[in-house]
Protein backbone atom coordinates (compact mmCIF):
# COMPACT_ATOMS: atom_id res chain seq x y z
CA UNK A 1 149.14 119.37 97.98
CA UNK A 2 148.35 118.19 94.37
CA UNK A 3 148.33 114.55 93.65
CA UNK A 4 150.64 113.56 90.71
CA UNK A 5 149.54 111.51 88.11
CA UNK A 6 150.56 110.72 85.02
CA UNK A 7 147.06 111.54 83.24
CA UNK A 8 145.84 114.83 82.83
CA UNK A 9 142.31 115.77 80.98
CA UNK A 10 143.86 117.94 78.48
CA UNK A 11 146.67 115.39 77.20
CA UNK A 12 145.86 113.74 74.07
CA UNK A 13 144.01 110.27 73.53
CA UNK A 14 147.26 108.93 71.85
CA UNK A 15 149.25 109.67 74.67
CA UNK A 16 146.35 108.36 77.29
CA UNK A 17 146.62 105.41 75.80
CA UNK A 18 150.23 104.82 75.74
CA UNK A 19 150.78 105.87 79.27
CA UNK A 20 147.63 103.89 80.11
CA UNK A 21 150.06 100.51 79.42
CA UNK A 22 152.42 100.97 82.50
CA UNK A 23 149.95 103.41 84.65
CA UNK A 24 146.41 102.54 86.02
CA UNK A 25 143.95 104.88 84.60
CA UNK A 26 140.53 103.59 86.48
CA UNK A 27 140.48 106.50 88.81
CA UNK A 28 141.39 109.20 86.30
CA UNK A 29 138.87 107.71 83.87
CA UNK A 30 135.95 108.17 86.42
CA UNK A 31 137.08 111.41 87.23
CA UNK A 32 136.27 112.51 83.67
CA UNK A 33 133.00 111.55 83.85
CA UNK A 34 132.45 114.45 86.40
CA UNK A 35 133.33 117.13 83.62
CA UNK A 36 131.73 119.50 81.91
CA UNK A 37 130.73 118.14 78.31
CA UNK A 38 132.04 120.55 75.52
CA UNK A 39 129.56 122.44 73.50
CA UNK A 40 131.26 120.86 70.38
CA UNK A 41 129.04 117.37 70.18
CA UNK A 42 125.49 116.25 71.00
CA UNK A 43 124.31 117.01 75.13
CA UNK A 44 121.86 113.89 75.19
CA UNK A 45 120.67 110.78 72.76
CA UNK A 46 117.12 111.99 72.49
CA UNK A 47 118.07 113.31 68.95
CA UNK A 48 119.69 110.61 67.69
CA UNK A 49 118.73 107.92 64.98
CA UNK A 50 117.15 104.91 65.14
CA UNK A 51 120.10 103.86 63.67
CA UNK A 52 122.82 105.24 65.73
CA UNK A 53 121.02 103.82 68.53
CA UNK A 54 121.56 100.55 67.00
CA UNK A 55 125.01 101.02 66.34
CA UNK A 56 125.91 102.54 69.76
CA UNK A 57 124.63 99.16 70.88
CA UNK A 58 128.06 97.45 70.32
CA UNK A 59 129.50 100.39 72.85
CA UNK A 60 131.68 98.05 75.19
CA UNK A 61 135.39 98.51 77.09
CA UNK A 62 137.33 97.99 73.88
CA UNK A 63 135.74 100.85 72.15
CA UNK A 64 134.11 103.21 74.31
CA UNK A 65 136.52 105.71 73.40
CA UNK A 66 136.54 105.49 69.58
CA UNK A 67 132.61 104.15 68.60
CA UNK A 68 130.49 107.31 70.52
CA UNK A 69 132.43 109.86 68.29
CA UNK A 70 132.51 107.64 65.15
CA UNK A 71 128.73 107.23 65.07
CA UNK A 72 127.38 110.01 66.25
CA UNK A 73 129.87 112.92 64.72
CA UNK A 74 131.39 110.60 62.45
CA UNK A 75 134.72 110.84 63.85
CA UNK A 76 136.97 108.06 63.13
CA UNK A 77 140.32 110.00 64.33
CA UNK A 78 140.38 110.93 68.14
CA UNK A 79 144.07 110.10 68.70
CA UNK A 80 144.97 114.11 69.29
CA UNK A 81 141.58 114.93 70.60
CA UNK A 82 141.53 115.61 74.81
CA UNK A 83 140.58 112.39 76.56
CA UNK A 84 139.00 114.30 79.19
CA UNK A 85 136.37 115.53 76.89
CA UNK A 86 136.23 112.49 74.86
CA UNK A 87 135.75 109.94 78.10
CA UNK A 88 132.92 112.75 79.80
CA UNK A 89 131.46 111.91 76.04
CA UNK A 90 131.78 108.14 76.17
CA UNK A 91 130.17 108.37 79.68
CA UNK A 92 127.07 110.80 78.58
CA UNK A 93 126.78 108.16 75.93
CA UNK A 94 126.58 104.83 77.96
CA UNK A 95 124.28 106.51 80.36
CA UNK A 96 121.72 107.67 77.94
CA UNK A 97 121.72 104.56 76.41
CA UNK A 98 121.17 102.88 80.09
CA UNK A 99 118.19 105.38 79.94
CA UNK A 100 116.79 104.78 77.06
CA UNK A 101 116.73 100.79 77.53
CA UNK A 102 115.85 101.56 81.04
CA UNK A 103 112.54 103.26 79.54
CA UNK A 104 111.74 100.41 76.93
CA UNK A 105 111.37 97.77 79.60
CA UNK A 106 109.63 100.01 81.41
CA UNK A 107 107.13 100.91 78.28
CA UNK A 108 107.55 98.38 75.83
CA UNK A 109 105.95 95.79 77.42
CA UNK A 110 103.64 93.33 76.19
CA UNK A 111 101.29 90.93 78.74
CA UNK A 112 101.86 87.44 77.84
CA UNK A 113 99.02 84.92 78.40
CA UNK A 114 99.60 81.73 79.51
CA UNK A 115 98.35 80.38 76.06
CA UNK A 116 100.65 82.66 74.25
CA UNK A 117 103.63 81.14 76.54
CA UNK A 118 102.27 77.81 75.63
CA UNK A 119 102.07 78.37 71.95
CA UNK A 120 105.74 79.07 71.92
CA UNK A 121 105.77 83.02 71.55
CA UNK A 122 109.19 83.42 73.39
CA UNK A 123 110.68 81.52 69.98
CA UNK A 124 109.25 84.15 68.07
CA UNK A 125 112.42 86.72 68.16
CA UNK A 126 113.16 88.21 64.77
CA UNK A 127 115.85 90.40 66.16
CA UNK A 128 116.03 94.43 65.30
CA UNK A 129 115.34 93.36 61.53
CA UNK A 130 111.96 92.40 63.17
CA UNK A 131 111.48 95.74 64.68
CA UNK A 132 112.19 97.47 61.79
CA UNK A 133 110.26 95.32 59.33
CA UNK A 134 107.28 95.36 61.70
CA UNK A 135 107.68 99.47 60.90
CA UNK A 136 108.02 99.41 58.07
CA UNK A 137 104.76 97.23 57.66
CA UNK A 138 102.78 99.66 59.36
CA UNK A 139 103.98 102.93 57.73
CA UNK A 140 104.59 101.74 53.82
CA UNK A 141 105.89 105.23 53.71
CA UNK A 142 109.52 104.31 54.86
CA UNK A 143 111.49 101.25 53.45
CA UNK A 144 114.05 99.10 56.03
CA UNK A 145 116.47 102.04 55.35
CA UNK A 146 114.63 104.82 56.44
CA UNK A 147 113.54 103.44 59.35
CA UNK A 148 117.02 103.41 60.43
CA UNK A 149 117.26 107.13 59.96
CA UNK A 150 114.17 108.16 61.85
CA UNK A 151 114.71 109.76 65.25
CA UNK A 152 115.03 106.94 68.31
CA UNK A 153 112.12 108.65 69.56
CA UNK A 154 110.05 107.92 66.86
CA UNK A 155 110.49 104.48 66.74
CA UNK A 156 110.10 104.36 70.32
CA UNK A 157 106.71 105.99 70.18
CA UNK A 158 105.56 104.16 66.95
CA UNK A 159 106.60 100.55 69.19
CA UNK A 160 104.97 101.98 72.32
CA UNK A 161 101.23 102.62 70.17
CA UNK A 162 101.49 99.24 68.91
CA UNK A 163 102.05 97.56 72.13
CA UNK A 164 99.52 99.67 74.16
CA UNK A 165 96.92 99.08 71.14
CA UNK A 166 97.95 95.30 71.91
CA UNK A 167 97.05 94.83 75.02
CA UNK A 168 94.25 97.19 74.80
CA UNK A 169 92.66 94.33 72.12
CA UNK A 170 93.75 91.76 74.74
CA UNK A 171 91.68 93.40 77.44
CA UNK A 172 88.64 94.49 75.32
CA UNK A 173 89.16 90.37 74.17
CA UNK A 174 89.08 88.96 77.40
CA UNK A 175 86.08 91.09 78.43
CA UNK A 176 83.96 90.29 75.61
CA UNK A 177 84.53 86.42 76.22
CA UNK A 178 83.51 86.52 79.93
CA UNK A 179 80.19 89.04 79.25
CA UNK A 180 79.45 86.04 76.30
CA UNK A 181 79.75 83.70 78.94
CA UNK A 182 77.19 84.76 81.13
């Protein structure tokens, strides 16, 4: 016996939304994230920009149907557009990005000293414009706006050298004091 319920994955975003006003959708929205994604739009976020990274950032409850498709297909309109397909694309899209910051704090990480701490290093946090003006520092080649349109892989790579070369000096640093010390 088939369960009725007033969403189905083929029905239209518009009329998702209305019916999700006087009908609980949680269930049926998870369900989606079981389906097939179409062939129509990106699989996985390891092609994506640096900045369509950043923008997919703001991806919260109040637009995780609209923002995926806006930014990365530049979609504005989904209203006739299946919601099955477009929530199984929302999902793909909040889990890669869980990946992807997953693998910065795994990566991107830098070995504070306890002088550093003391020196007051955790006020030093110039935000994404940081990021990408630290880039754009180290490869004259781009300005602030190209940056944005290299690959998220790039940048991640490009942030990963400099923090391995940084605590590589750290290391090498700390080693050179204690052999002048004896």
């Amino acid at each position: 016996m088939e369960l009725l319920t007033p969403f189905t994955f083929d029905m239209s975003v518009n009329d998702f939304i209305e019916r999700s006003l006087f009908f609980e959708a949680s269930e049926f929205i998870l369900e989606c994230k079981s389906l097939p994604l179409t062939d129509q739009w990106i699989k996985d976020l390891n092609t994506i920009t640096y900045g369509q990274r950043i923008d997919l950032s703001d991806l919260n409850s109040d637009n995780f149907i609209m923002l995926p498709l806006k930014v990365l297909h530049n979609i504005e309109n989904v209203g006739k557009m299946k919601i099955g397909e477009v929530l199984r694309f929302s999902f793909m899209v909040a889990d890669g990005l869980s990946d992807l910051n997953e693998r910065d704090e795994k990566y991107l990480v830098y070995d504070l000293e306890p002088e550093e701490l003391k020196a007051g290093v955790k006020k030093l946090n110039h935000g994404l414009f940081g990021i990408i003006d630290n880039i754009a520092k180290r490869c004259p080649q781009y300005t602030h706006d190209e940056i944005l349109n290299l690959s998220q892989a790039t940048v991640f790579q490009m942030l990963k050298i400099d923090i391995d070369n940084m605590n590589y000096q750290k290391r090498l640093r700390k080693i050179l004091a204690e052999s002048h010390k004896k």
